[in-house]
Protein backbone atom coordinates (compact mmCIF):
# COMPACT_ATOMS: atom_id res chain seq x y z
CA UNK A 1 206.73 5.19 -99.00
CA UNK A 2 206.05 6.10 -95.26
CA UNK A 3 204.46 9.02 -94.65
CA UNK A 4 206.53 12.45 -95.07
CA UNK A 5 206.38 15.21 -91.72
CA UNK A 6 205.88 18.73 -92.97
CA UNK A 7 205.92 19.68 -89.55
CA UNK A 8 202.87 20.69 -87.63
CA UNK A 9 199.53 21.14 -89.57
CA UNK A 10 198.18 24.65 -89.76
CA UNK A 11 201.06 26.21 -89.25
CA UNK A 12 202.46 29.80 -90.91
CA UNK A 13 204.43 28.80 -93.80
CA UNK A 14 207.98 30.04 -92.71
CA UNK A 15 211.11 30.45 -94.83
CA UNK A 16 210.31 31.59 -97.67
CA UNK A 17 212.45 33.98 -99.12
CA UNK A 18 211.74 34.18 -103.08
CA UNK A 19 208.52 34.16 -104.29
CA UNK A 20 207.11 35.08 -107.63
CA UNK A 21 206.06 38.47 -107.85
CA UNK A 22 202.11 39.16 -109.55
CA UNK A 23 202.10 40.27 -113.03
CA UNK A 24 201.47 43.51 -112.97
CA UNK A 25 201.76 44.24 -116.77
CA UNK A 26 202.78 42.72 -120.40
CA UNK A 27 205.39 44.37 -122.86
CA UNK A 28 202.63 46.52 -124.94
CA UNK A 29 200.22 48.56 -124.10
CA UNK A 30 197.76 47.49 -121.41
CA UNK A 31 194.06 48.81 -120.97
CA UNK A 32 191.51 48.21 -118.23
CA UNK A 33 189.82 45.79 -117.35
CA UNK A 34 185.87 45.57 -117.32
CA UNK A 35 183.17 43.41 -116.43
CA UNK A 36 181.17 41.76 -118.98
CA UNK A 37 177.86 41.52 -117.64
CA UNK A 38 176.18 42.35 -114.37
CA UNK A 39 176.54 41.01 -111.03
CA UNK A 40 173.97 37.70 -110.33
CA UNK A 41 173.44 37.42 -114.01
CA UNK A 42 172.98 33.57 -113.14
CA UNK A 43 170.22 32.39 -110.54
CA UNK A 44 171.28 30.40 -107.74
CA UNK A 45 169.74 27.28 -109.41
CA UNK A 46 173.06 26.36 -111.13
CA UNK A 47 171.92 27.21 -114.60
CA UNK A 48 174.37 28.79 -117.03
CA UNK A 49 174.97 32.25 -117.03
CA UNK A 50 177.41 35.06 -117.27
CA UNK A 51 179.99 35.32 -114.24
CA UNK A 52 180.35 39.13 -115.64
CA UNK A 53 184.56 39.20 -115.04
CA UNK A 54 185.97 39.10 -119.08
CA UNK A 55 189.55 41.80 -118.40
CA UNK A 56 189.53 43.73 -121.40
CA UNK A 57 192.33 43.61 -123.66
CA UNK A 58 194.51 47.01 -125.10
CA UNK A 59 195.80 47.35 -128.36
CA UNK A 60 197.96 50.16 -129.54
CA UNK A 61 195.29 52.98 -129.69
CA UNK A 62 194.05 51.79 -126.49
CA UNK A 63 190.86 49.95 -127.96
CA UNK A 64 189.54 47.19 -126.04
CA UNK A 65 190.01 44.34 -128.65
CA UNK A 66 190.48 40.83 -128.48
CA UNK A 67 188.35 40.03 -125.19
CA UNK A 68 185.77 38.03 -126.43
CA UNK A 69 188.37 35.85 -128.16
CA UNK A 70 190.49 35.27 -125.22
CA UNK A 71 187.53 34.22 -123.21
CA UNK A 72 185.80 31.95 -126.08
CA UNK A 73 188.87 29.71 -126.30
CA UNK A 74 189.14 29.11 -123.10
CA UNK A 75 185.54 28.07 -122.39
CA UNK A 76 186.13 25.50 -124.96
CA UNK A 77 189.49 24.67 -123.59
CA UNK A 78 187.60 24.13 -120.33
CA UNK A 79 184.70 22.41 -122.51
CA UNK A 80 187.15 19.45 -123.94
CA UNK A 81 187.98 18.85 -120.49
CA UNK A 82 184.56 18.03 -118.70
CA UNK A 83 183.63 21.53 -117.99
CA UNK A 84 180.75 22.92 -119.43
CA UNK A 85 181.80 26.46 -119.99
CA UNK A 86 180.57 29.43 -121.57
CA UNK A 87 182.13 32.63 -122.12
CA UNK A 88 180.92 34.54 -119.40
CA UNK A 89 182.27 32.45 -116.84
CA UNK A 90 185.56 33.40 -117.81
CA UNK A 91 187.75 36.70 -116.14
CA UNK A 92 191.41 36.79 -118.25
CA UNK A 93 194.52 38.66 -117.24
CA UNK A 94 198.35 38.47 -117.59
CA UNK A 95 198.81 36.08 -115.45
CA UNK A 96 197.49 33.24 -113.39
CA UNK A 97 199.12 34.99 -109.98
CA UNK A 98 197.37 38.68 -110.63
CA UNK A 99 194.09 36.38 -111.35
CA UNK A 100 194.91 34.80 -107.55
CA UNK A 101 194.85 37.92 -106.10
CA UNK A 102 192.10 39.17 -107.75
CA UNK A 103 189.96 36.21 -106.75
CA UNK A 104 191.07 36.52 -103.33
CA UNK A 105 190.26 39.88 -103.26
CA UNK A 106 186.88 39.01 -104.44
CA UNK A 107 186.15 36.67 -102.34
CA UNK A 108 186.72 38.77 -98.88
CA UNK A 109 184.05 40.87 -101.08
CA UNK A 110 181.28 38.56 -100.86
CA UNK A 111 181.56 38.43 -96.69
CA UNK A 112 180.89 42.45 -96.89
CA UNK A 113 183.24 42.52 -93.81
CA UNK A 114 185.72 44.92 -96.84
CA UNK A 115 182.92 47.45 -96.77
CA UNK A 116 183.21 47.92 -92.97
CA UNK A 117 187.18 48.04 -93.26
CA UNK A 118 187.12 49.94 -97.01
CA UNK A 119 189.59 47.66 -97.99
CA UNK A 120 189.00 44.60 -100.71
CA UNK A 121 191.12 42.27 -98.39
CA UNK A 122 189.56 43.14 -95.05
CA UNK A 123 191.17 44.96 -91.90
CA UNK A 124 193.60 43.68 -89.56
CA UNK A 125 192.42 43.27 -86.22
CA UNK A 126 194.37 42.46 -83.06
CA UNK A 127 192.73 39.19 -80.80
CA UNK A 128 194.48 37.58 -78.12
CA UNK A 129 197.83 39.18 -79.17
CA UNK A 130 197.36 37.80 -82.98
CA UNK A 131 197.60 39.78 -85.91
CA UNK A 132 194.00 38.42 -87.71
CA UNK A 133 192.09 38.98 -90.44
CA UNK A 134 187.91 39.24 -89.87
CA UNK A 135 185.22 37.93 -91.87
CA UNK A 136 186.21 36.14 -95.25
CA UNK A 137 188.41 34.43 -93.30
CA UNK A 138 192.39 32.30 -93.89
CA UNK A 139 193.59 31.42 -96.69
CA UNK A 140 194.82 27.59 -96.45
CA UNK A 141 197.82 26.15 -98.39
CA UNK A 142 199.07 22.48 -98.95
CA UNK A 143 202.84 22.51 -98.08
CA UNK A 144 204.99 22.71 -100.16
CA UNK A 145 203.22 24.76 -103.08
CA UNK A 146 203.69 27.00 -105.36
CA UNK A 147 205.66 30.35 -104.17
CA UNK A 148 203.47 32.65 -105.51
CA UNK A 149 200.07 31.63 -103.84
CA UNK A 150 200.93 33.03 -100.04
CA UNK A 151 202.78 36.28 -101.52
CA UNK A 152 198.77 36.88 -103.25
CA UNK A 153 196.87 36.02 -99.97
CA UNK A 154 199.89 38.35 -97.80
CA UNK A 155 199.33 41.13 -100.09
CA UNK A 156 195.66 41.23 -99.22
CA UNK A 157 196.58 41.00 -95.76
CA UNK A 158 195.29 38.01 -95.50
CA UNK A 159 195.89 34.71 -92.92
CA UNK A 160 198.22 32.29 -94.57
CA UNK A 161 198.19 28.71 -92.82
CA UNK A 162 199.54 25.66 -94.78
CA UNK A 163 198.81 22.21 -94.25
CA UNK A 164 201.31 19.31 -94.78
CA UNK A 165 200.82 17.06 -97.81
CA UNK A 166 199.58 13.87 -97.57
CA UNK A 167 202.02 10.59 -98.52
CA UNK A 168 200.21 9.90 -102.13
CA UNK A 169 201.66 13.52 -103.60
CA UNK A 170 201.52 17.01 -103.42
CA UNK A 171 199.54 19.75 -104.48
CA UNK A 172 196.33 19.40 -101.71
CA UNK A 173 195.97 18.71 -97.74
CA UNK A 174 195.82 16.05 -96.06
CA UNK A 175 191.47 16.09 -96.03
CA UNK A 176 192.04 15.54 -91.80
CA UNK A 177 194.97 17.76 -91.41
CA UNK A 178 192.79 20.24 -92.79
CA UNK A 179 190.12 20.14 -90.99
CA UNK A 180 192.32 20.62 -87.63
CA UNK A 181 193.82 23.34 -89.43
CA UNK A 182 190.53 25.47 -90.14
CA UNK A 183 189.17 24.47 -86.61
CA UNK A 184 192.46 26.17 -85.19
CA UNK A 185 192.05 28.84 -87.69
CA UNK A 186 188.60 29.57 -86.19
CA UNK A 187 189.97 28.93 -82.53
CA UNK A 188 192.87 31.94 -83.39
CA UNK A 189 189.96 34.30 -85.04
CA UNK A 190 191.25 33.74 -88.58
CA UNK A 191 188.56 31.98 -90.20
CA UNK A 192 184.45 32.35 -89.86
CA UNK A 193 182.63 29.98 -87.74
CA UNK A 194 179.06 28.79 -88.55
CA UNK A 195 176.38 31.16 -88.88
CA UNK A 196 179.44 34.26 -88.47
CA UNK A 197 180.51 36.46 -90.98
CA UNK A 198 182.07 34.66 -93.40
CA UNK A 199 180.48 31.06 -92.15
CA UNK A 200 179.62 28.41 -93.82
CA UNK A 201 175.64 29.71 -94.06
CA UNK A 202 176.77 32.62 -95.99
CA UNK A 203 179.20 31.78 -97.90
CA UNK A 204 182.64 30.49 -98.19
CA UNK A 205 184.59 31.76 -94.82
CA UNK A 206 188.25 31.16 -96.11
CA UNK A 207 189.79 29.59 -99.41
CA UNK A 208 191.76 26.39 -100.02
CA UNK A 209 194.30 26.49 -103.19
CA UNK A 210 194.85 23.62 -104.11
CA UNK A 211 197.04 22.04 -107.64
CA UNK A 212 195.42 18.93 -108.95
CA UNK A 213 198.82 18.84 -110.68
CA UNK A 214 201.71 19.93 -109.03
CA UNK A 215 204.44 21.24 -110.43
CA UNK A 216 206.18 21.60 -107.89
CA UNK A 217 206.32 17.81 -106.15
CA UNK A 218 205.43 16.81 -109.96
CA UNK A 219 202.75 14.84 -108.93
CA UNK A 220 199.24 14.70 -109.73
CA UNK A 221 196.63 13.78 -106.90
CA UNK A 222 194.57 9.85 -107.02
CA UNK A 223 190.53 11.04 -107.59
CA UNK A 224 189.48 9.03 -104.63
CA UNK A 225 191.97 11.62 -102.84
CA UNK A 226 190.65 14.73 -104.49
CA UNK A 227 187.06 13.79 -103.12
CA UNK A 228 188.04 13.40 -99.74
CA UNK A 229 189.82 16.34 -99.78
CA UNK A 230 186.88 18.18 -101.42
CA UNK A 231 184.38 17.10 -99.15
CA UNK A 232 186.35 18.06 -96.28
CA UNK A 233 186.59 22.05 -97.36
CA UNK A 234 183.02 21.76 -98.72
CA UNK A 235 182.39 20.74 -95.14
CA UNK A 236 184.39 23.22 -93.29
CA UNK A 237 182.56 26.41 -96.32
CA UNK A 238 185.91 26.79 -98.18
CA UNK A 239 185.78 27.69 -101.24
CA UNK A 240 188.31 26.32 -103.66
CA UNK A 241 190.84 27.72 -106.53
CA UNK A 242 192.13 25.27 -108.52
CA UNK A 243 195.23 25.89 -110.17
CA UNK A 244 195.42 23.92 -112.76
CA UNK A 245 198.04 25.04 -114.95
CA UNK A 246 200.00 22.13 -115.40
CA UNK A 247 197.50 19.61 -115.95
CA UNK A 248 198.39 18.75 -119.35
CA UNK A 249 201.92 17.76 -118.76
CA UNK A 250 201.20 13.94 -117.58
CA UNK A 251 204.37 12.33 -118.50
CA UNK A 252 201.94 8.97 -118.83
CA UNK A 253 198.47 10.33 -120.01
CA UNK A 254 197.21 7.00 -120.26
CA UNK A 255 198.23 5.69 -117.14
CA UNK A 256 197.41 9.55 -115.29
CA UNK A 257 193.91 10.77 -114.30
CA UNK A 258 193.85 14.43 -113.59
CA UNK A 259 190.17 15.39 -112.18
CA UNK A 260 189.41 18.97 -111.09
CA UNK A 261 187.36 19.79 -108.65
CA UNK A 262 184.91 21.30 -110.72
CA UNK A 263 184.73 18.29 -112.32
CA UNK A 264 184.35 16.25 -109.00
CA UNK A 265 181.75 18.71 -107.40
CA UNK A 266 179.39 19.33 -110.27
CA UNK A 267 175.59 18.75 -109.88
CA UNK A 268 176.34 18.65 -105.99
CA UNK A 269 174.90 21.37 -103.41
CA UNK A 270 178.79 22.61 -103.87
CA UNK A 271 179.73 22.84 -106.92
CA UNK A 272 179.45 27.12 -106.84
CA UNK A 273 182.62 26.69 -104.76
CA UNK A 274 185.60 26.25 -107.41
CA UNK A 275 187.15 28.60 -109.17
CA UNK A 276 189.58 27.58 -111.72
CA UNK A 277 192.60 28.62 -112.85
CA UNK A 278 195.24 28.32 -115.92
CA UNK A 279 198.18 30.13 -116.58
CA UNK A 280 200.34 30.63 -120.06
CA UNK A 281 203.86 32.08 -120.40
CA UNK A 282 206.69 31.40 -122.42
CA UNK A 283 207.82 29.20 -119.68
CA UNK A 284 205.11 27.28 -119.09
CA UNK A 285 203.54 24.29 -120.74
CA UNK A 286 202.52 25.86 -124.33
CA UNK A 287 205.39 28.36 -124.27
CA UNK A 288 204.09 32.09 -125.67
CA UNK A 289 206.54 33.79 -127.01
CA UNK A 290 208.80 36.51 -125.06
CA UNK A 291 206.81 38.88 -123.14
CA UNK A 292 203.93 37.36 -123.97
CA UNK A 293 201.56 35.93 -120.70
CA UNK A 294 198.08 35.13 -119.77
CA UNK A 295 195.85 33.88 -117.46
CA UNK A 296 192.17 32.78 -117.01
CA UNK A 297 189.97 32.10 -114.52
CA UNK A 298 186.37 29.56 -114.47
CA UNK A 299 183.98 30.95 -112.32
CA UNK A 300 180.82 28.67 -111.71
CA UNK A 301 177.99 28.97 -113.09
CA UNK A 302 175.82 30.18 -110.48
CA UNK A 303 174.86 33.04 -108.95
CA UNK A 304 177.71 33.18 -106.40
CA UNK A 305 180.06 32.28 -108.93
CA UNK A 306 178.65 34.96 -111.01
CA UNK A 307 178.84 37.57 -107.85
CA UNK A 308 182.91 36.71 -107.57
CA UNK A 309 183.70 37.20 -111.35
CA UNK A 310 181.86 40.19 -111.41
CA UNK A 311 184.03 41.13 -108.61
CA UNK A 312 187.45 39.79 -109.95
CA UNK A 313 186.66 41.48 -113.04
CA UNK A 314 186.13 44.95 -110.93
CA UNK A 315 189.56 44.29 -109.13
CA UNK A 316 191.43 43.69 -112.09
CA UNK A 317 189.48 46.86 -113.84
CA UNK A 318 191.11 48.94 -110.82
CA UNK A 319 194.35 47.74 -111.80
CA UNK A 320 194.22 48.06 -115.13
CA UNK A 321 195.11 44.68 -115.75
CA UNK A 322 195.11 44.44 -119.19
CA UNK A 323 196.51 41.75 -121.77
CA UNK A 324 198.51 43.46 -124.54
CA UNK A 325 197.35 42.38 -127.78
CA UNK A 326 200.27 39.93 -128.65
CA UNK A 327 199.39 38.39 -125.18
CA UNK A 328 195.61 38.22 -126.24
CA UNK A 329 196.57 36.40 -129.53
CA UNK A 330 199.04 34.29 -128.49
CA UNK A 331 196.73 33.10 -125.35
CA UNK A 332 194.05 33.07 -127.81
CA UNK A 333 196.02 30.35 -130.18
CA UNK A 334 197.08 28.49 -127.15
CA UNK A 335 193.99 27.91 -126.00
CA UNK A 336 192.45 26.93 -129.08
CA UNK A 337 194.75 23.97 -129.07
CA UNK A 338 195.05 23.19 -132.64
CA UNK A 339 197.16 20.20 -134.00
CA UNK A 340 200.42 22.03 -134.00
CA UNK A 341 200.01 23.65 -130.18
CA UNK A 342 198.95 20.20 -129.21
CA UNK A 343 202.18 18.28 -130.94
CA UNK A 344 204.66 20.69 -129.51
CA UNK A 345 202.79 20.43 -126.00
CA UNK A 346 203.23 16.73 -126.20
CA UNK A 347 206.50 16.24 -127.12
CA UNK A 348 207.61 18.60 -124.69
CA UNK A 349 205.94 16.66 -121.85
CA UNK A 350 207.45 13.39 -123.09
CA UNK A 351 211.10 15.43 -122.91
CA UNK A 352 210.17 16.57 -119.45
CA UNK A 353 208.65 13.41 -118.33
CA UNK A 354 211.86 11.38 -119.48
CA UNK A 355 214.02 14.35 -117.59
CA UNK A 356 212.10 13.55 -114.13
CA UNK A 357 211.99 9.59 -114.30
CA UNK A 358 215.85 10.16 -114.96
CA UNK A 359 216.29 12.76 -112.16
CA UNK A 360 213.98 10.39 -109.78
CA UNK A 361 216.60 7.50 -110.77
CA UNK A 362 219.41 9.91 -109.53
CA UNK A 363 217.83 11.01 -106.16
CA UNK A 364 216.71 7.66 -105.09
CA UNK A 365 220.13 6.30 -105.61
CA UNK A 366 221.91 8.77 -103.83
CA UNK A 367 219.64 7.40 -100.83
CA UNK A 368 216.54 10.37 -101.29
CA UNK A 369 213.02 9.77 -100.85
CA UNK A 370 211.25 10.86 -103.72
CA UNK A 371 207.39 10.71 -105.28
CA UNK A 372 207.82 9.12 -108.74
CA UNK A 373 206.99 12.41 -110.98
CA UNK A 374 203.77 12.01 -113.13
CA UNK A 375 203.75 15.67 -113.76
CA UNK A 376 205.34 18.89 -114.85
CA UNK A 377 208.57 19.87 -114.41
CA UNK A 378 209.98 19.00 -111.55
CA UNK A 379 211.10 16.45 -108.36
CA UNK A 380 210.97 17.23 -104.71
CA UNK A 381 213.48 15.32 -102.71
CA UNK A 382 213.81 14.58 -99.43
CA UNK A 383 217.01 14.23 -97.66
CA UNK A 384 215.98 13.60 -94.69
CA UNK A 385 217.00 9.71 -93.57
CA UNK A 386 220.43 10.52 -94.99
CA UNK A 387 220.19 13.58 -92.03
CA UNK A 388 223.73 12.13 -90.12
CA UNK A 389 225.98 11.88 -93.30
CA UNK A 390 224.53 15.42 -94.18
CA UNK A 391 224.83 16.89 -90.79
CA UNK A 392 228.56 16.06 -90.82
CA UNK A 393 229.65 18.17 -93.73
CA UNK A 394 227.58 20.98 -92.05
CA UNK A 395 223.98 20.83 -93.56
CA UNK A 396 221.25 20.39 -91.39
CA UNK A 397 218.58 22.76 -93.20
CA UNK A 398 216.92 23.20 -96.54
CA UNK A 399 218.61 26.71 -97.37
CA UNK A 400 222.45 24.32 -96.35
CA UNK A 401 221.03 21.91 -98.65
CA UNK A 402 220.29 24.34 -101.84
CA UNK A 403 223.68 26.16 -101.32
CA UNK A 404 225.77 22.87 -101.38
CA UNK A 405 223.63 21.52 -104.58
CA UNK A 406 223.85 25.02 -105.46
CA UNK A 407 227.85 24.80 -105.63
CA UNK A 408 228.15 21.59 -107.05
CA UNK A 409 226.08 21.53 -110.23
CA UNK A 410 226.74 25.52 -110.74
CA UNK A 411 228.74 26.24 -113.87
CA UNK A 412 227.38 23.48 -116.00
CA UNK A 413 225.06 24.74 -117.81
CA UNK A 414 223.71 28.55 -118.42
CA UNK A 415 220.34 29.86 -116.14
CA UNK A 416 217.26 29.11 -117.41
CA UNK A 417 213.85 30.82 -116.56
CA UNK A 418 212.48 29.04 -113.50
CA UNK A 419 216.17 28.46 -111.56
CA UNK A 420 216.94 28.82 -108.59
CA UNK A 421 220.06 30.90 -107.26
CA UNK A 422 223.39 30.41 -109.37
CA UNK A 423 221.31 28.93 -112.26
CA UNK A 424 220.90 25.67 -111.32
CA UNK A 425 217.54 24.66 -111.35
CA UNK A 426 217.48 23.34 -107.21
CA UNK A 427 215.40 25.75 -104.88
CA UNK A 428 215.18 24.60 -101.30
CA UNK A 429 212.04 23.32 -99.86
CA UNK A 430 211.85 26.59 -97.53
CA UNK A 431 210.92 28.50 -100.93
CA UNK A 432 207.84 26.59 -101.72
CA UNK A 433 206.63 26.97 -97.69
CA UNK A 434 207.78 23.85 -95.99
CA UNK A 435 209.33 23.50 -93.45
CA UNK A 436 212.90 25.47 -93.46
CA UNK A 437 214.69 22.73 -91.07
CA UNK A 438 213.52 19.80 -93.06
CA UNK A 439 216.09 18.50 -95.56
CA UNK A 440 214.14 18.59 -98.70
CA UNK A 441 214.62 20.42 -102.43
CA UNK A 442 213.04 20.83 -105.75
CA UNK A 443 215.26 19.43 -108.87
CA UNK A 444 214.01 20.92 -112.25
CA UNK A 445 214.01 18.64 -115.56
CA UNK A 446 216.21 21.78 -116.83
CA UNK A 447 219.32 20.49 -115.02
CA UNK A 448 219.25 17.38 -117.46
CA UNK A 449 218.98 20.04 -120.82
CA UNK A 450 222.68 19.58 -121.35
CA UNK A 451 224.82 22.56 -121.49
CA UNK A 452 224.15 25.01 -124.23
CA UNK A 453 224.42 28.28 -125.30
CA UNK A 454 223.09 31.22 -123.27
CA UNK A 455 220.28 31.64 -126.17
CA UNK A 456 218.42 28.45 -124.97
CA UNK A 457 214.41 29.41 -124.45
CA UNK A 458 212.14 26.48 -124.58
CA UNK A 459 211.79 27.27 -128.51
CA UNK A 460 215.22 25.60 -128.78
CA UNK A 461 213.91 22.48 -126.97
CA UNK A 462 214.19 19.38 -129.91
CA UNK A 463 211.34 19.64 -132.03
CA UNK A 464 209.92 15.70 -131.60
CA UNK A 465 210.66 13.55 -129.15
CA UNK A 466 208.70 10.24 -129.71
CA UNK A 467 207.25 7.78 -127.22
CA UNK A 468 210.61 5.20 -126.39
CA UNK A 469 213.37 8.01 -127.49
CA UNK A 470 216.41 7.82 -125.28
CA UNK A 471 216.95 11.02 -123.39
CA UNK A 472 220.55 10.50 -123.46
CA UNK A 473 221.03 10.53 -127.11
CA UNK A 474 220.28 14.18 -127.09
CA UNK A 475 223.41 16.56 -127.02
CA UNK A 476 224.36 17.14 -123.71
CA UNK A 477 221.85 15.41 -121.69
CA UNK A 478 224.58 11.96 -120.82
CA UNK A 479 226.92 14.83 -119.52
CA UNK A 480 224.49 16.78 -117.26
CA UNK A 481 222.88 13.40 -116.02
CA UNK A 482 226.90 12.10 -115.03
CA UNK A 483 226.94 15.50 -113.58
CA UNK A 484 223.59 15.43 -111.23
CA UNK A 485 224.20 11.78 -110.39
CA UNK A 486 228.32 12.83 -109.43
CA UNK A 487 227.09 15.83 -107.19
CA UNK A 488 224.58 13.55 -105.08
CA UNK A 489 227.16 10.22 -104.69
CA UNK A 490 229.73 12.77 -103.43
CA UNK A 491 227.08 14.68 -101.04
CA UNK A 492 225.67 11.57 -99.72
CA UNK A 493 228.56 9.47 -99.53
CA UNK A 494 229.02 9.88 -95.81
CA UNK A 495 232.54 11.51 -95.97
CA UNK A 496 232.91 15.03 -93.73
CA UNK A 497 234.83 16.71 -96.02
């Protein structure tokens, strides 16, 4: 596949017009957050130690309960995956997005430029007519990405430039495209230079978040990939958040390598500069139940990994950010993976999986260009050779594009968490940050779930579905396929209606 323009590199992500909002609360009782140990609890030579950032957890009396829990399962979740984790490395809240902000908001911390400006996300400063933000620097995006990751970074006040995607997948930079975005960053006055506040010889001066597996492209990104792309923020004093929520959904898990960054960088002069992240809901990919969510965050073991945690965790203490006790147990059991959590994770990624490779069928017929999904929940189309036959029944945009999909596939089947407008699953690619003129949109795996009644959670999902099942013998799913594949013959079909 030839390489996909997501228009100029460094850019400000334009078009976006829904974005998640941060989890500011779970249904219970919340209680405030704390740190767990004392900032620089680890040395600087890398070994172990406490990041000092566990949030505390509420129950109905308001006793902190539940935190060490919380945090112990996910160090060994982290542990079964490469990374060496101990409890006080870990900062938990309800939700991976509140967790983004509070990192961010930790970070700008460490440059001491927020002291100055008495604000955790630094001043805004006027320079040559630009509205920029001093010291800790930009925060840089791949495009597309996830929705909620520039609403965290605006909130803090915080430059937002994303970077186009690089042919392979989605979810990181192009490494070089990066590099000439951070260099224009630094040219505009939004991102630390060498030996500035906020440069590369003290620290970080701007943060890269990055998806090692996307959910939104449904890709995952090639290792030899990920290194170049690490090396080339490690280069330029980035630090990194990983958000690696979806990384257990390969569709393929033998054929799929999913390497985070913490994994890549470890034992190297960098490897204090990841943060990762994980997030649980009753959407996501081990489903809590209804009201329940959760989030956690690995901080490095070092002792500027240990300086952010202890700074996330006084962030989220301000805001009281709090998992209720149902969320705490319910993250808890998640984490722990045990043989059940595992089997029901697993068959819903083989559901999933079979719902993209049948959605990637339908998009590439229709005349789309489309990464083959290895990942999550999703496929991001592109619409863009087929621009003529479009442009003649009046769409030339992505917002044109998601209101004609829209109107086709609305009405046959109920909304489901995650859709976009009209409960169809398809958001335009101007809603994950790309470009708003390019003809490109996200399908979810939902649209193939068959119509059902307006009950359907993912608890309703089948119970088993085994390696070689035929999606189309589940009830429904033949019907809503038909229905996808009708709506994109008749759209692309070259007629102007």
């Amino acid at each position: 596949m030839g390489r996909i323009d997501h228009g100029p590199a460094g850019g400000s992500e334009g078009g976006q017009r829904a974005g998640d909002a941060a989890p500011t609360g779970t249904t219970g009782t919340t209680g405030t957050a704390g740190t767990a140990g004392a900032a620089g609890a680890a040395g600087a030579s890398g070994t172990a130690g406490t990041a000092g950032a566990g949030g505390a957890v509420a129950d109905d009396t308001g006793t902190d309960t539940g935190t060490d829990t919380v945090r112990s399962a996910a160090a060994g979740y982290w542990e079964r995956r490469g990374m060496p984790t101990v409890p006080g490395q870990v900062a938990v809240a309800p939700g991976s997005s509140l967790l983004l902000l509070a990192v961010l908001a930790a970070q700008s911390a460490q440059s001491g430029e927020d002291e100055q400006a008495g604000e955790a996300g630094g001043a805004l400063r006027t320079a040559a007519g630009r509205r920029t933000v001093p010291g800790p620097g930009a925060v840089f995006l791949p495009r597309p990405c996830s929705r909620r990751y520039a609403r965290q970074a605006r909130l803090l006040g915080r430059a937002v430039h994303t970077v186009p995607v690089p042919v392979e997948c989605g979810g990181v930079p192009d490494p070089f495209a990066l590099l000439e975005a951070v260099r224009r960053a630094r040219t505009r006055g939004t991102a630390g230079r060498p030996g500035e506040p906020g440069g590369r010889e003290q620290g970080p001066s701007g943060v890269l978040v990055l998806s090692v597996a996307d959910d939104v492209t449904g890709t995952t990104v090639p290792p030899e990939l990920l290194h170049e792309v690490c090396e080339a923020a490690a280069e330029e004093g980035l630090l990194l958040v990983s958000d690696e929520t979806w990384r257990d959904t390969s569709h393929r898990p033998h054929d799929t390598v999913v390497v985070s960054p913490a994994e890549m960088l470890h034992g190297s002069a960098h490897a204090d500069a990841v943060v990762v992240l994980t997030g649980l809901n009753p959407a996501g990919p081990v489903p809590l139940p209804p009201g329940a969510a959760a989030g956690a965050a690995r901080f490095p073991a070092t002792g500027r990994g240990a300086r952010i945690g202890a700074r996330t965790g006084e962030v989220l203490a301000a805001l009281g950010a709090g998992l209720s006790r149902a969320s705490a147990a319910a993250a808890a059991a998640a984490l722990a993976e045990s043989a059940e959590v595992r089997e029901r994770r697993d068959a819903a990624t083989r559901l999933h999986g079979a719902r993209a490779d049948a959605l990637h069928r339908a998009v590439t017929a229709a005349g789309a260009v489309c990464r083959p999904p290895h990942v999550g929940r999703g496929v991001y189309a592109d619409f863009e050779q087929l621009r003529s036959r479009l442009a003649a029944r009046g769409i030339r945009d992505a917002p044109a594009l998601e209101a004609e999909l829209v109107r086709g596939l609305a009405g046959h089947r109920p909304p489901r968490a995650g859709d976009g407008p009209g409960g169809t699953g398809v958001l335009g690619g101007h809603r994950f940050g790309d470009d708003p003129h390019a003809l490109r949109v996200r399908l979810a795996t939902d649209l193939l779930a068959g119509a059902r009644g307006s009950g359907h959670t993912p608890e309703t999902e089948p119970a088993a579905f085994p390696e070689g099942a035929d999606l189309l013998e589940l009830p429904g799913a033949a019907q809503a396929l038909t229905q996808v594949q009708s709506v994109l013959a008749d759209l692309t079909d070259g007629s102007s209606h």
